[in-house]
PDB file of N, CA and C in Angstrom:
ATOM      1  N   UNK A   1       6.058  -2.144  18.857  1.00  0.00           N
ATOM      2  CA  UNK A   1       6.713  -3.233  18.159  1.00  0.00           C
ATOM      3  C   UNK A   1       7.210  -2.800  16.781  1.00  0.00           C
ATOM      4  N   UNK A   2       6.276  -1.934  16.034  1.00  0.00           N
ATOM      5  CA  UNK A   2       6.732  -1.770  14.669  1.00  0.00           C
ATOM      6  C   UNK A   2       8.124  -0.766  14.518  1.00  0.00           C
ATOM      7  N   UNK A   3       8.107  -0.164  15.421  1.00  0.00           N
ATOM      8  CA  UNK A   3       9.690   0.804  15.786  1.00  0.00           C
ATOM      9  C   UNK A   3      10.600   0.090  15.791  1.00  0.00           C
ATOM     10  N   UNK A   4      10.564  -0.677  16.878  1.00  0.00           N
ATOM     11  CA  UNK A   4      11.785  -1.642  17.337  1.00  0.00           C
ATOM     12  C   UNK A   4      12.019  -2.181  15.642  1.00  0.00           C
ATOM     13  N   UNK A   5      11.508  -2.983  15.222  1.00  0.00           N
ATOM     14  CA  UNK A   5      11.096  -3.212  13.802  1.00  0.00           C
ATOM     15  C   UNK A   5      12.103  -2.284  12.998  1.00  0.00           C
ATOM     16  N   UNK A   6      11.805  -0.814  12.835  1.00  0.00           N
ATOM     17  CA  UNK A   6      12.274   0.075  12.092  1.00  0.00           C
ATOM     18  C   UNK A   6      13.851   0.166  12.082  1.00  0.00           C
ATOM     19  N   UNK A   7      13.995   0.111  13.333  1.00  0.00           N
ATOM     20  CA  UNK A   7      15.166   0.520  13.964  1.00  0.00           C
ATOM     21  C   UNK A   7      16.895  -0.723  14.112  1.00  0.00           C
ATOM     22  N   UNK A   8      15.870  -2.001  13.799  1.00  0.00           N
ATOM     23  CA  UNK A   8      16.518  -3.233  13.553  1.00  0.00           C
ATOM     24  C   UNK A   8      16.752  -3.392  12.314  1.00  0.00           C
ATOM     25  N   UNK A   9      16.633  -2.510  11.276  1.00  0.00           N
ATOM     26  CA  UNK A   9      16.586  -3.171   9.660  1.00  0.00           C
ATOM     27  C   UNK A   9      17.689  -3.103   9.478  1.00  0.00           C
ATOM     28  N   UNK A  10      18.893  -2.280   9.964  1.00  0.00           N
ATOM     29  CA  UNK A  10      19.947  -2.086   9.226  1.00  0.00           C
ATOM     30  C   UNK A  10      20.023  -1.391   7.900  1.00  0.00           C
ATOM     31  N   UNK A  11      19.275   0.519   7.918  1.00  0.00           N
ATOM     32  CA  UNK A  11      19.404   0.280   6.614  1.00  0.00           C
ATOM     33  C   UNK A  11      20.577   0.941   5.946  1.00  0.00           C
ATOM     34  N   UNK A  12      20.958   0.936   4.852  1.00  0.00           N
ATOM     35  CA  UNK A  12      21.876   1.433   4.642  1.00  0.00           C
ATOM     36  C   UNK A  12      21.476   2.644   4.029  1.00  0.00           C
ATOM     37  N   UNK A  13      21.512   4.306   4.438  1.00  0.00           N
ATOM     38  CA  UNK A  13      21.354   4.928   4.201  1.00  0.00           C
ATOM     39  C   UNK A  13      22.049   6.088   3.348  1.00  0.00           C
ATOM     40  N   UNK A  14      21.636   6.049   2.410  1.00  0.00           N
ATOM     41  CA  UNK A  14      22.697   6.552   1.337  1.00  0.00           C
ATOM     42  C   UNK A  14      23.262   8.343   1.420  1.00  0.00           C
ATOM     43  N   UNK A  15      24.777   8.402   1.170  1.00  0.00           N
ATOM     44  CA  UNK A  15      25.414   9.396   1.854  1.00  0.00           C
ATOM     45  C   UNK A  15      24.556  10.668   1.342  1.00  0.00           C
ATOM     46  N   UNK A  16      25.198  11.820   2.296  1.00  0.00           N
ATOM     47  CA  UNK A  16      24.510  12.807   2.182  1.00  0.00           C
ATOM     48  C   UNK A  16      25.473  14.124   1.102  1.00  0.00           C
ATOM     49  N   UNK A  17      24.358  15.007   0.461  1.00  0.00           N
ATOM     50  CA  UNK A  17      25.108  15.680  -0.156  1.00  0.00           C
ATOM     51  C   UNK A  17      24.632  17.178   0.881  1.00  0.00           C
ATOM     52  N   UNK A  18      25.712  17.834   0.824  1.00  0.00           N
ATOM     53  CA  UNK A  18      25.119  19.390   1.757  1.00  0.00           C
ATOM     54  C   UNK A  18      25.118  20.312   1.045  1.00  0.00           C
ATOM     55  N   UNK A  19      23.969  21.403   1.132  1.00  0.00           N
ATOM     56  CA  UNK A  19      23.909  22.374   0.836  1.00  0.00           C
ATOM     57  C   UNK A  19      23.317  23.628   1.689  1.00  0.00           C
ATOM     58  N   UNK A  20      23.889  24.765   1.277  1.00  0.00           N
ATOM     59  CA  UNK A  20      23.721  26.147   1.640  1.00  0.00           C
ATOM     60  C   UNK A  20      23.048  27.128   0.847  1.00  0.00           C
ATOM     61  N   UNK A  21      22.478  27.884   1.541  1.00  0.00           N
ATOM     62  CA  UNK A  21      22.130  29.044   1.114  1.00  0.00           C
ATOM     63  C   UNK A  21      22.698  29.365  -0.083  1.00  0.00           C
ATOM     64  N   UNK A  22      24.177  29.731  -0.444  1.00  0.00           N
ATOM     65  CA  UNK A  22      24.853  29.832  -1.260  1.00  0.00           C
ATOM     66  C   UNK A  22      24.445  28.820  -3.165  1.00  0.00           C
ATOM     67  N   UNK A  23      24.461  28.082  -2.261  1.00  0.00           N
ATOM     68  CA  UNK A  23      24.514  26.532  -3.517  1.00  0.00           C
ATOM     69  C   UNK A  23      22.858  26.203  -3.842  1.00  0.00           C
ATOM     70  N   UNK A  24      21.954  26.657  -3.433  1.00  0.00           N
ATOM     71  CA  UNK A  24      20.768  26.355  -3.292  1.00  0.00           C
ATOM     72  C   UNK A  24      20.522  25.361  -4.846  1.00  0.00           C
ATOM     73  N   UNK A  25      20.717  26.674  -5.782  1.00  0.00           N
ATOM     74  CA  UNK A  25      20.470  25.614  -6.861  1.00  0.00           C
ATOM     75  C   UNK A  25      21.225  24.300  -7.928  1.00  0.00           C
ATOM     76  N   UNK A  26      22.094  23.800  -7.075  1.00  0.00           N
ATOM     77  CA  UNK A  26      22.412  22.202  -7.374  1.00  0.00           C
ATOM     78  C   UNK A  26      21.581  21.489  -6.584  1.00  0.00           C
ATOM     79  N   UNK A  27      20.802  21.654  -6.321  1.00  0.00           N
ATOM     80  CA  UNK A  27      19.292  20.739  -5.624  1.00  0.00           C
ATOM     81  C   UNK A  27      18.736  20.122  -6.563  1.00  0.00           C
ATOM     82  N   UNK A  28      18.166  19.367  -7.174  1.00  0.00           N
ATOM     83  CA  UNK A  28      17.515  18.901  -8.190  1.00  0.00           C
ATOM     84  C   UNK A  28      15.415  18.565  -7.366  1.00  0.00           C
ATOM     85  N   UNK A  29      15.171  19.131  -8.349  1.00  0.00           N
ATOM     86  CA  UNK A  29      13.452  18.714  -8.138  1.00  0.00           C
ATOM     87  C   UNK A  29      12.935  17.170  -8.210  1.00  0.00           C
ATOM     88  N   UNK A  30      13.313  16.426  -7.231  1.00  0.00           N
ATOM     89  CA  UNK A  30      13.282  15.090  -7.301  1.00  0.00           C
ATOM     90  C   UNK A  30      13.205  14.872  -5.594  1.00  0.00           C
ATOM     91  N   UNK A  31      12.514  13.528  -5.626  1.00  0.00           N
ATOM     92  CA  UNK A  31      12.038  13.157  -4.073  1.00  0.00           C
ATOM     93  C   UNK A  31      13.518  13.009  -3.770  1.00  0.00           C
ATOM     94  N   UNK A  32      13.199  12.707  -1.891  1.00  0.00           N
ATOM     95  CA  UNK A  32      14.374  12.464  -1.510  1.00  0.00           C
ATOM     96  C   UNK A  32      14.008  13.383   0.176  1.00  0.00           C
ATOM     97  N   UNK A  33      15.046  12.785   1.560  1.00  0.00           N
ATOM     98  CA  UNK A  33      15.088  12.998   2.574  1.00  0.00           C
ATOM     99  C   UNK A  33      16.057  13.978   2.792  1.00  0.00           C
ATOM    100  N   UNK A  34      15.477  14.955   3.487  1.00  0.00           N
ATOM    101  CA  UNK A  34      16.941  16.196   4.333  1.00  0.00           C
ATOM    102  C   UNK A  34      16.618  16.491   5.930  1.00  0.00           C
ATOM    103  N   UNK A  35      18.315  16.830   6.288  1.00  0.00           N
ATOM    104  CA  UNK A  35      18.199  17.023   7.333  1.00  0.00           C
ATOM    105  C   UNK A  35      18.527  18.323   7.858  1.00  0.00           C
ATOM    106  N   UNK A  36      18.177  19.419   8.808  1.00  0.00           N
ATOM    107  CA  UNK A  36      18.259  20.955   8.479  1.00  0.00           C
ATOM    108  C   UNK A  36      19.067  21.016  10.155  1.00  0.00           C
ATOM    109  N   UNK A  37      20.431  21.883  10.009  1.00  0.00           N
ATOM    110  CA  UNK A  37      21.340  22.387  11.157  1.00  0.00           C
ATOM    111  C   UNK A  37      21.454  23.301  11.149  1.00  0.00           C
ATOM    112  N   UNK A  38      21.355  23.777  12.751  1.00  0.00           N
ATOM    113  CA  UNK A  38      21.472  24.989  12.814  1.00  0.00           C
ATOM    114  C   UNK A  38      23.180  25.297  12.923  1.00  0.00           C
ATOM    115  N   UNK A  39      22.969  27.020  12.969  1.00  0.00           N
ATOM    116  CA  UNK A  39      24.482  27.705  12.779  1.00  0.00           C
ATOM    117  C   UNK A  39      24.793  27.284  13.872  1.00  0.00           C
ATOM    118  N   UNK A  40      24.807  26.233  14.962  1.00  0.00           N
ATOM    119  CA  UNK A  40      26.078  25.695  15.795  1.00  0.00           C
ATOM    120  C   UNK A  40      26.056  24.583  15.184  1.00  0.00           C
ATOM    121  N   UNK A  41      25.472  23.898  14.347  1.00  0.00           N
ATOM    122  CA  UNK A  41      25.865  22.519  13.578  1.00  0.00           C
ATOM    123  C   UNK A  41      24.942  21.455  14.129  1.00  0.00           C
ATOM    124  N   UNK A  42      23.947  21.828  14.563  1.00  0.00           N
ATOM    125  CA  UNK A  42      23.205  20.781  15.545  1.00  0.00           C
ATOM    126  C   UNK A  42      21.673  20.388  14.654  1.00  0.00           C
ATOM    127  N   UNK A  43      21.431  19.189  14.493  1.00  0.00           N
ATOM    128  CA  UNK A  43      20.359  18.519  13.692  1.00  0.00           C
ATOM    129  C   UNK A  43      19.209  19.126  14.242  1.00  0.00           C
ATOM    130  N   UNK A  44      18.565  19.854  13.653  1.00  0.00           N
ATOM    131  CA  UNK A  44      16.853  20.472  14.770  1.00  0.00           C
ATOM    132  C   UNK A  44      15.698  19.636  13.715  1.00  0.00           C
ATOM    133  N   UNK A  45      16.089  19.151  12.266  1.00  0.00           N
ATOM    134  CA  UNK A  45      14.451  18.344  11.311  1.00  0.00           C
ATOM    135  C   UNK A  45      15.181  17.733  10.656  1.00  0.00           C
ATOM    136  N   UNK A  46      14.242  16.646  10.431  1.00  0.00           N
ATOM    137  CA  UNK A  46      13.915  15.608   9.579  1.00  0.00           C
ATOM    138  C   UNK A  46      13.175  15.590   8.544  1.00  0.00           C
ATOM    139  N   UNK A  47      12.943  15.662   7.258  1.00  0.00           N
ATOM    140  CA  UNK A  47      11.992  15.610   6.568  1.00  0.00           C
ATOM    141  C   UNK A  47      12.023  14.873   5.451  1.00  0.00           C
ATOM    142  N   UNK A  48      11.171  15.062   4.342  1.00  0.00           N
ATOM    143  CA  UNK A  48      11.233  14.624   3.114  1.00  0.00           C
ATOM    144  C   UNK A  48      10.286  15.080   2.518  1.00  0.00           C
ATOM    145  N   UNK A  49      10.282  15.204   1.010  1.00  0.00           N
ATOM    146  CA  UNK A  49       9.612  15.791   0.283  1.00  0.00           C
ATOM    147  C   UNK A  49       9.741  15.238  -1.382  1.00  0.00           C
ATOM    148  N   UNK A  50       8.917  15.178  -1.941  1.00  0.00           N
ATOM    149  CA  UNK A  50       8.853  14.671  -3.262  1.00  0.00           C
ATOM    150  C   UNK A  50       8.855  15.632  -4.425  1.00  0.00           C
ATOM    151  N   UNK A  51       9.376  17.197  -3.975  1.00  0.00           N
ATOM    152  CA  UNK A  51      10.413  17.901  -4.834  1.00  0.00           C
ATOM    153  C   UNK A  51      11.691  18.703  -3.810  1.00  0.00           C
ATOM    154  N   UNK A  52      12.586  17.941  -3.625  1.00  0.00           N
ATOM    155  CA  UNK A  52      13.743  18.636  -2.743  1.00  0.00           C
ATOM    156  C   UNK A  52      13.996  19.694  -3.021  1.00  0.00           C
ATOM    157  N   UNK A  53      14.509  20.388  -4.354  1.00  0.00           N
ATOM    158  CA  UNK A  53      14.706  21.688  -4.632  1.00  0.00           C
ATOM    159  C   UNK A  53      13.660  22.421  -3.866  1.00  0.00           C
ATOM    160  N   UNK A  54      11.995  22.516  -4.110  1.00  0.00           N
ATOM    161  CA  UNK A  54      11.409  23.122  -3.850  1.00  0.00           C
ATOM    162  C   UNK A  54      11.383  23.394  -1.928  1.00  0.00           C
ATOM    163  N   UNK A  55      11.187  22.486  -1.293  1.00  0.00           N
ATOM    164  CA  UNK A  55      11.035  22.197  -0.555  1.00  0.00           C
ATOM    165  C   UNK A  55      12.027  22.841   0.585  1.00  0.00           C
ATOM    166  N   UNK A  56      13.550  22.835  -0.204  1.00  0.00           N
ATOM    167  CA  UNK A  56      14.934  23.350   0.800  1.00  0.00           C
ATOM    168  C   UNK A  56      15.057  24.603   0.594  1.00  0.00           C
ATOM    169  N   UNK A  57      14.203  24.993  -0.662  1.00  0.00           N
ATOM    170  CA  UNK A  57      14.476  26.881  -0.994  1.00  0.00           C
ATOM    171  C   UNK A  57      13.162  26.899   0.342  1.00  0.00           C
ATOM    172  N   UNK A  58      12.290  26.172   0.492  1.00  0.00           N
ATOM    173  CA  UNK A  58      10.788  26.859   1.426  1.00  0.00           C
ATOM    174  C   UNK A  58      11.617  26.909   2.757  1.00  0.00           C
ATOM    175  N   UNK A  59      12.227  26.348   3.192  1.00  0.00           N
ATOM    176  CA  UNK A  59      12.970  26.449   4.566  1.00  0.00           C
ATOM    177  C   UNK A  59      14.173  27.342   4.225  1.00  0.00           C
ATOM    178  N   UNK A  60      14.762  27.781   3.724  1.00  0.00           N
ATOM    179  CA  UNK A  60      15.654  28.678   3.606  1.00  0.00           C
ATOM    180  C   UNK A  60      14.909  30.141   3.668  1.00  0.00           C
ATOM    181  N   UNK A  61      13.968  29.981   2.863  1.00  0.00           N
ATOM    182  CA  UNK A  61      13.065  31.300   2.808  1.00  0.00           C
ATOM    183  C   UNK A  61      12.471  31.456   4.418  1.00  0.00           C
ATOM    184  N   UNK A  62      11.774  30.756   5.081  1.00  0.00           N
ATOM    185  CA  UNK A  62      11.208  30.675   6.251  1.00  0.00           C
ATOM    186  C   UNK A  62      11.907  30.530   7.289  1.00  0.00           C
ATOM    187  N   UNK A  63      12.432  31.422   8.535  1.00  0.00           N
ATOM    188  CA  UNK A  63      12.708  30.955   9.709  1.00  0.00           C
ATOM    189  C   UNK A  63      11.956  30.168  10.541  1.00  0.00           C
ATOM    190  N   UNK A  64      11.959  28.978  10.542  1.00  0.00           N
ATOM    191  CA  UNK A  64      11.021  28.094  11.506  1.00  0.00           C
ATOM    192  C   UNK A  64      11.451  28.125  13.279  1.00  0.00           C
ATOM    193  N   UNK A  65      10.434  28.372  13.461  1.00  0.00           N
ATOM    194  CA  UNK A  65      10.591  28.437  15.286  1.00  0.00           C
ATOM    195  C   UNK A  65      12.066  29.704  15.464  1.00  0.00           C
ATOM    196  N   UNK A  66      12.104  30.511  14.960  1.00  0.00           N
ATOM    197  CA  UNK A  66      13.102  31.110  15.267  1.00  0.00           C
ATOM    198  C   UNK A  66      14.471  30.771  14.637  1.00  0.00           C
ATOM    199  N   UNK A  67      14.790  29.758  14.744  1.00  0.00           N
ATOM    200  CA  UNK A  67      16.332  29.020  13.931  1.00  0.00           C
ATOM    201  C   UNK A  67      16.717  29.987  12.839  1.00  0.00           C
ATOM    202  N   UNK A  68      17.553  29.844  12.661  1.00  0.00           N
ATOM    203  CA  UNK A  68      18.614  30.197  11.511  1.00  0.00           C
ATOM    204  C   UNK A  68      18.924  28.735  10.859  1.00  0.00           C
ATOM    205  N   UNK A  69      18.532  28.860   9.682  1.00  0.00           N
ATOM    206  CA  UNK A  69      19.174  27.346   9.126  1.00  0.00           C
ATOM    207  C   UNK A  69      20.338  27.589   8.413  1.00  0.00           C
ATOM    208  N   UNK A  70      21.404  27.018   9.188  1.00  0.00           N
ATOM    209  CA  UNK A  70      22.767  27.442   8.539  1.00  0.00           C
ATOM    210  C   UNK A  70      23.282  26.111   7.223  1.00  0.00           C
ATOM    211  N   UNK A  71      22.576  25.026   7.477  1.00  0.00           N
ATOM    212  CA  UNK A  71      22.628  23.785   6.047  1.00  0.00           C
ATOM    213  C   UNK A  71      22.169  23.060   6.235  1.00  0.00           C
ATOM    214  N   UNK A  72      21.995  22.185   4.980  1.00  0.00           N
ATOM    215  CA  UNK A  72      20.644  21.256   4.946  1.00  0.00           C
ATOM    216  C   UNK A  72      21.476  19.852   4.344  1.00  0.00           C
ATOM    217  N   UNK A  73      21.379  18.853   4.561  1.00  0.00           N
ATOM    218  CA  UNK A  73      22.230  17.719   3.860  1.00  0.00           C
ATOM    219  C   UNK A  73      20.905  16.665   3.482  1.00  0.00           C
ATOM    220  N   UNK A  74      20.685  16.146   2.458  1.00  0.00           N
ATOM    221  CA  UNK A  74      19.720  15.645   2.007  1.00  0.00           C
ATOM    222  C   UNK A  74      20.720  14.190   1.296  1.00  0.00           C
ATOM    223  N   UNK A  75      19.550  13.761   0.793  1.00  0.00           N
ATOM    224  CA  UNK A  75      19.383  12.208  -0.122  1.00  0.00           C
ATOM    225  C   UNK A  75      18.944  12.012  -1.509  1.00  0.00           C
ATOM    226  N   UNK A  76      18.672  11.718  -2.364  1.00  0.00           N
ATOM    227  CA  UNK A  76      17.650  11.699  -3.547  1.00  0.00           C
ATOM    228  C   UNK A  76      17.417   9.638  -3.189  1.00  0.00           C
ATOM    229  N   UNK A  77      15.586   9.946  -3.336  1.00  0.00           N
ATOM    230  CA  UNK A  77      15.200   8.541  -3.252  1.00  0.00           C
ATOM    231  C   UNK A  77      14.470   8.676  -4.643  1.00  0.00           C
ATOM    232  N   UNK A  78      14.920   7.582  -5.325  1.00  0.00           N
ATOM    233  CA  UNK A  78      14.206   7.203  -6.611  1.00  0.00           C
ATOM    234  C   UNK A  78      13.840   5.812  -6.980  1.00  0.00           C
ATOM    235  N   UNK A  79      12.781   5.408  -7.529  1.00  0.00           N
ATOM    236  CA  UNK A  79      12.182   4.516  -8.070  1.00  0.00           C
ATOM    237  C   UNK A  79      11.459   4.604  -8.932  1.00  0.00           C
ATOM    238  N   UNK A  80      11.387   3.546 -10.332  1.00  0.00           N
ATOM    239  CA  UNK A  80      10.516   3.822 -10.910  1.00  0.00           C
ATOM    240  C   UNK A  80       9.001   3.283 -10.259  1.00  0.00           C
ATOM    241  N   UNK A  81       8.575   3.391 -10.090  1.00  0.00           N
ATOM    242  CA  UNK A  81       7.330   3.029  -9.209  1.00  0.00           C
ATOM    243  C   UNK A  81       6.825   3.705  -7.585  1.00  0.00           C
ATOM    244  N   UNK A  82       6.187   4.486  -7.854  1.00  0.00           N
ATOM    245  CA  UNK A  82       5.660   6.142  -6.887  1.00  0.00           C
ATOM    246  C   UNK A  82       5.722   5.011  -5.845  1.00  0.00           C
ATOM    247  N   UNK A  83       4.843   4.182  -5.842  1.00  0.00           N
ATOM    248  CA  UNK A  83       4.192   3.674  -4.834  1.00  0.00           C
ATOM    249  C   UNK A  83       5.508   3.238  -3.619  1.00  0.00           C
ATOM    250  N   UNK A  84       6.626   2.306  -4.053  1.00  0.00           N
ATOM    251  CA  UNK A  84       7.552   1.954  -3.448  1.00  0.00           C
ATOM    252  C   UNK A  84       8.566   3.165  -3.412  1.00  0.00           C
ATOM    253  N   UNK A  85       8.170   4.173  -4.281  1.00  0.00           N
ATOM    254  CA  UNK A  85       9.531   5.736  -3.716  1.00  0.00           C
ATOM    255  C   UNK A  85       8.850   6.179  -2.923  1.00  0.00           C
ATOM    256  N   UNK A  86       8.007   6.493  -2.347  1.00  0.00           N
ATOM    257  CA  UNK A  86       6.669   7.153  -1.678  1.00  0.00           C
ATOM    258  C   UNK A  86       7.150   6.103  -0.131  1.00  0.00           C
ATOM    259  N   UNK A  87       6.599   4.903  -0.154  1.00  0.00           N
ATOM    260  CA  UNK A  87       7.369   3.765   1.203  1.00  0.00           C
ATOM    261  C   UNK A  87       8.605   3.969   1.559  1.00  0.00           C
ATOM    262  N   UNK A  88       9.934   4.350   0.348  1.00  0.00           N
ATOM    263  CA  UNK A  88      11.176   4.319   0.744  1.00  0.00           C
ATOM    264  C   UNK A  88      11.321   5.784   1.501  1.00  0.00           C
ATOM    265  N   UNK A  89      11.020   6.818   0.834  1.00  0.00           N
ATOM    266  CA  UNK A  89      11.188   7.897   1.600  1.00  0.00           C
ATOM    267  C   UNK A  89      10.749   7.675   2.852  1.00  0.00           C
ATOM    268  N   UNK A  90       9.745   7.708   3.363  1.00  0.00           N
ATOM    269  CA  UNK A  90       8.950   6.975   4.607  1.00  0.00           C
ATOM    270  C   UNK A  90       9.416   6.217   5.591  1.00  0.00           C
ATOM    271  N   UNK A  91       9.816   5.420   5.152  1.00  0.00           N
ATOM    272  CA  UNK A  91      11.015   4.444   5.670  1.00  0.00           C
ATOM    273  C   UNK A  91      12.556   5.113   6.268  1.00  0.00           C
ATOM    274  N   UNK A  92      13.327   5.821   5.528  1.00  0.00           N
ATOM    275  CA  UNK A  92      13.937   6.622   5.669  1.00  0.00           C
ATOM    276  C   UNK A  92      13.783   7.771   6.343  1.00  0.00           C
ATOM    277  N   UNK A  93      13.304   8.349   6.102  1.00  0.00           N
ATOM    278  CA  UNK A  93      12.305   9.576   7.254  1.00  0.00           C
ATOM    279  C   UNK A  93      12.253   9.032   8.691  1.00  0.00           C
ATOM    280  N   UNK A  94      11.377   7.822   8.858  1.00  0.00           N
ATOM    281  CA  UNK A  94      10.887   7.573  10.160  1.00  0.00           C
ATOM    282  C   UNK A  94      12.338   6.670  10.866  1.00  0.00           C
ATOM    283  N   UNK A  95      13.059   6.118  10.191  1.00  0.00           N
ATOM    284  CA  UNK A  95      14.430   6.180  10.729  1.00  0.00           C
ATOM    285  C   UNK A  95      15.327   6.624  11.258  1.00  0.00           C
ATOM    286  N   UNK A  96      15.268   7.935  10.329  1.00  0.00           N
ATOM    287  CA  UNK A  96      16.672   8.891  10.900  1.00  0.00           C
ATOM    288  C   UNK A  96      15.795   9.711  12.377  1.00  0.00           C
ATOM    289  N   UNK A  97      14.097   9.688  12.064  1.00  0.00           N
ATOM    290  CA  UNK A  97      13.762  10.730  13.350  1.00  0.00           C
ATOM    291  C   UNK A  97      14.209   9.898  14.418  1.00  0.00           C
ATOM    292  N   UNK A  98      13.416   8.605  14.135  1.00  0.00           N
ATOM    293  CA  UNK A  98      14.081   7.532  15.677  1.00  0.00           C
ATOM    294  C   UNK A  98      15.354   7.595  16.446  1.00  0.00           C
ATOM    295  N   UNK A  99      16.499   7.021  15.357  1.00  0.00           N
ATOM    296  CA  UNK A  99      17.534   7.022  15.490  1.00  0.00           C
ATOM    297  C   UNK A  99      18.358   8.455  15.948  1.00  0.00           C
ATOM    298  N   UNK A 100      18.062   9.694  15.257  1.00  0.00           N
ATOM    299  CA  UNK A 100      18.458  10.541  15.507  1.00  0.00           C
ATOM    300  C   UNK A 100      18.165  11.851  16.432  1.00  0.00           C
ATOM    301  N   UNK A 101      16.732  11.831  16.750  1.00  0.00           N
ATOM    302  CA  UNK A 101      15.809  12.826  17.483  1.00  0.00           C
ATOM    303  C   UNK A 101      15.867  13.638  17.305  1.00  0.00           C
ATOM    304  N   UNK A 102      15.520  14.475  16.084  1.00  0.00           N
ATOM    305  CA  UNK A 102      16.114  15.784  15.626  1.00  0.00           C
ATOM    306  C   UNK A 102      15.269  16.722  16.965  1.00  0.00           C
ATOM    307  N   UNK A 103      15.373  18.167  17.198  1.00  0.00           N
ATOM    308  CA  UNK A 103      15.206  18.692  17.937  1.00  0.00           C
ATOM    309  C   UNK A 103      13.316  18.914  17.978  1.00  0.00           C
ATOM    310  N   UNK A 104      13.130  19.193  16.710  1.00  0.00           N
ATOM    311  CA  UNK A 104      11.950  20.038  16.311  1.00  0.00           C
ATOM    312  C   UNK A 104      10.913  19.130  15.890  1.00  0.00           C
ATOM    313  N   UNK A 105      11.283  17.706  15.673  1.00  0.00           N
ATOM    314  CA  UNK A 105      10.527  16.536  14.911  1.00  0.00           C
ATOM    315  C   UNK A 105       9.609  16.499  15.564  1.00  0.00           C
ATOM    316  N   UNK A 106       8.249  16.071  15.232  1.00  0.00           N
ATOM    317  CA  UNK A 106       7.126  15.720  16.381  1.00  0.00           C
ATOM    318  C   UNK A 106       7.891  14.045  16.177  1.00  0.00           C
ATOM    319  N   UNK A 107       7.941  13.522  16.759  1.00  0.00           N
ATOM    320  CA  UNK A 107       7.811  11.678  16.688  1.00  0.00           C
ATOM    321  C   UNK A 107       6.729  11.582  16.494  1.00  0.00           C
ATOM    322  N   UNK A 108       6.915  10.256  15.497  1.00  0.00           N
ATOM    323  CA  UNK A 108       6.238   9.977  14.649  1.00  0.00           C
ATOM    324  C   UNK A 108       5.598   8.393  15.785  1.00  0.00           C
ATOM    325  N   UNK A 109       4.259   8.256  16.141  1.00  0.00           N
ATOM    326  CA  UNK A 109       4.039   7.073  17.231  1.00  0.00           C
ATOM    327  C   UNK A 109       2.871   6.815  16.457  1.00  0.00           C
ATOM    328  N   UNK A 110       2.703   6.981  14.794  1.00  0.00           N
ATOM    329  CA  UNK A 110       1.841   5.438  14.353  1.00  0.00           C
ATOM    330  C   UNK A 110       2.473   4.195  13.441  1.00  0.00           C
ATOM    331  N   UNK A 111       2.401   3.588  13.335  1.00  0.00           N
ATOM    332  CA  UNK A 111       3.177   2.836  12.406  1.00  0.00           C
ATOM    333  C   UNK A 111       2.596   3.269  10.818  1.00  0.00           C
ATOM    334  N   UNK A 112       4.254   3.041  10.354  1.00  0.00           N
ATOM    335  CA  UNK A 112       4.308   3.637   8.774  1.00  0.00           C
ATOM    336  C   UNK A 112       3.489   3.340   7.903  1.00  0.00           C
ATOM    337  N   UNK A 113       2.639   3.857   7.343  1.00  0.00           N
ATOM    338  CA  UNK A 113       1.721   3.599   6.568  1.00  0.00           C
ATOM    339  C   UNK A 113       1.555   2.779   5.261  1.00  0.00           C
ATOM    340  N   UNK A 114       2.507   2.426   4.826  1.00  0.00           N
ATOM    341  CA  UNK A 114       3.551   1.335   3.819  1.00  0.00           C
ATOM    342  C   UNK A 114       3.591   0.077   4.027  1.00  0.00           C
ATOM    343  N   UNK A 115       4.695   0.437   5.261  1.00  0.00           N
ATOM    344  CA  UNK A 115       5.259  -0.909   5.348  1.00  0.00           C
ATOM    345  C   UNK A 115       4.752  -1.704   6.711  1.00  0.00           C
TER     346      UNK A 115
END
């Protein structure tokens, strides 16, 4: 029930900025959701992290499962208040995996811990 839930909110998910290998550092160290494609252009993760810079250099550095990560297109989520940036990322996260099924995601089958 709480999926269906997720998946009905309508949210409006705010556009994405992309980056490469190349560009790494216009990333800013601030929370926020990314999504990682491989060199045929195909969505394989979902994630988020509450320093993006850090987080998109650790997957650039690391081949996961073999992949080549050819770019990463992310979000910045901000609030003043952890507690509700901490839910929004979350929220966002468990959205795009639903909606989108990235390749590599485990699905996520407890309800969000937030909301």
């Amino acid at each position: 029930m709480e999926w269906r839930t997720i998946l009905n909110l309508n949210l409006n998910v705010p556009p994405d900025e992309e980056v490469t290998i190349e560009n790494l550092e216009t990333v800013r160290a601030i929370g926020g959701v990314y999504k990682i494609f491989d060199e045929s252009n195909n969505l394989v993760y979902v994630g988020q992290s509450k320093n993006l810079a850090r987080r998109i250099k650790e997957h650039f550095r690391n081949k996961r499962k073999g992949i080549f990560i050819h770019k990463v297109k992310f979000f910045y989520v901000h609030h003043e208040d952890v507690f509700v940036e901490e839910s929004m990322r979350d929220m966002y996260e468990t959205f795009l995996i639903r909606k989108l099924k990235p390749k590599y995601n485990k699905y996520q089958t407890a309800p969000m811990r937030y909301i």
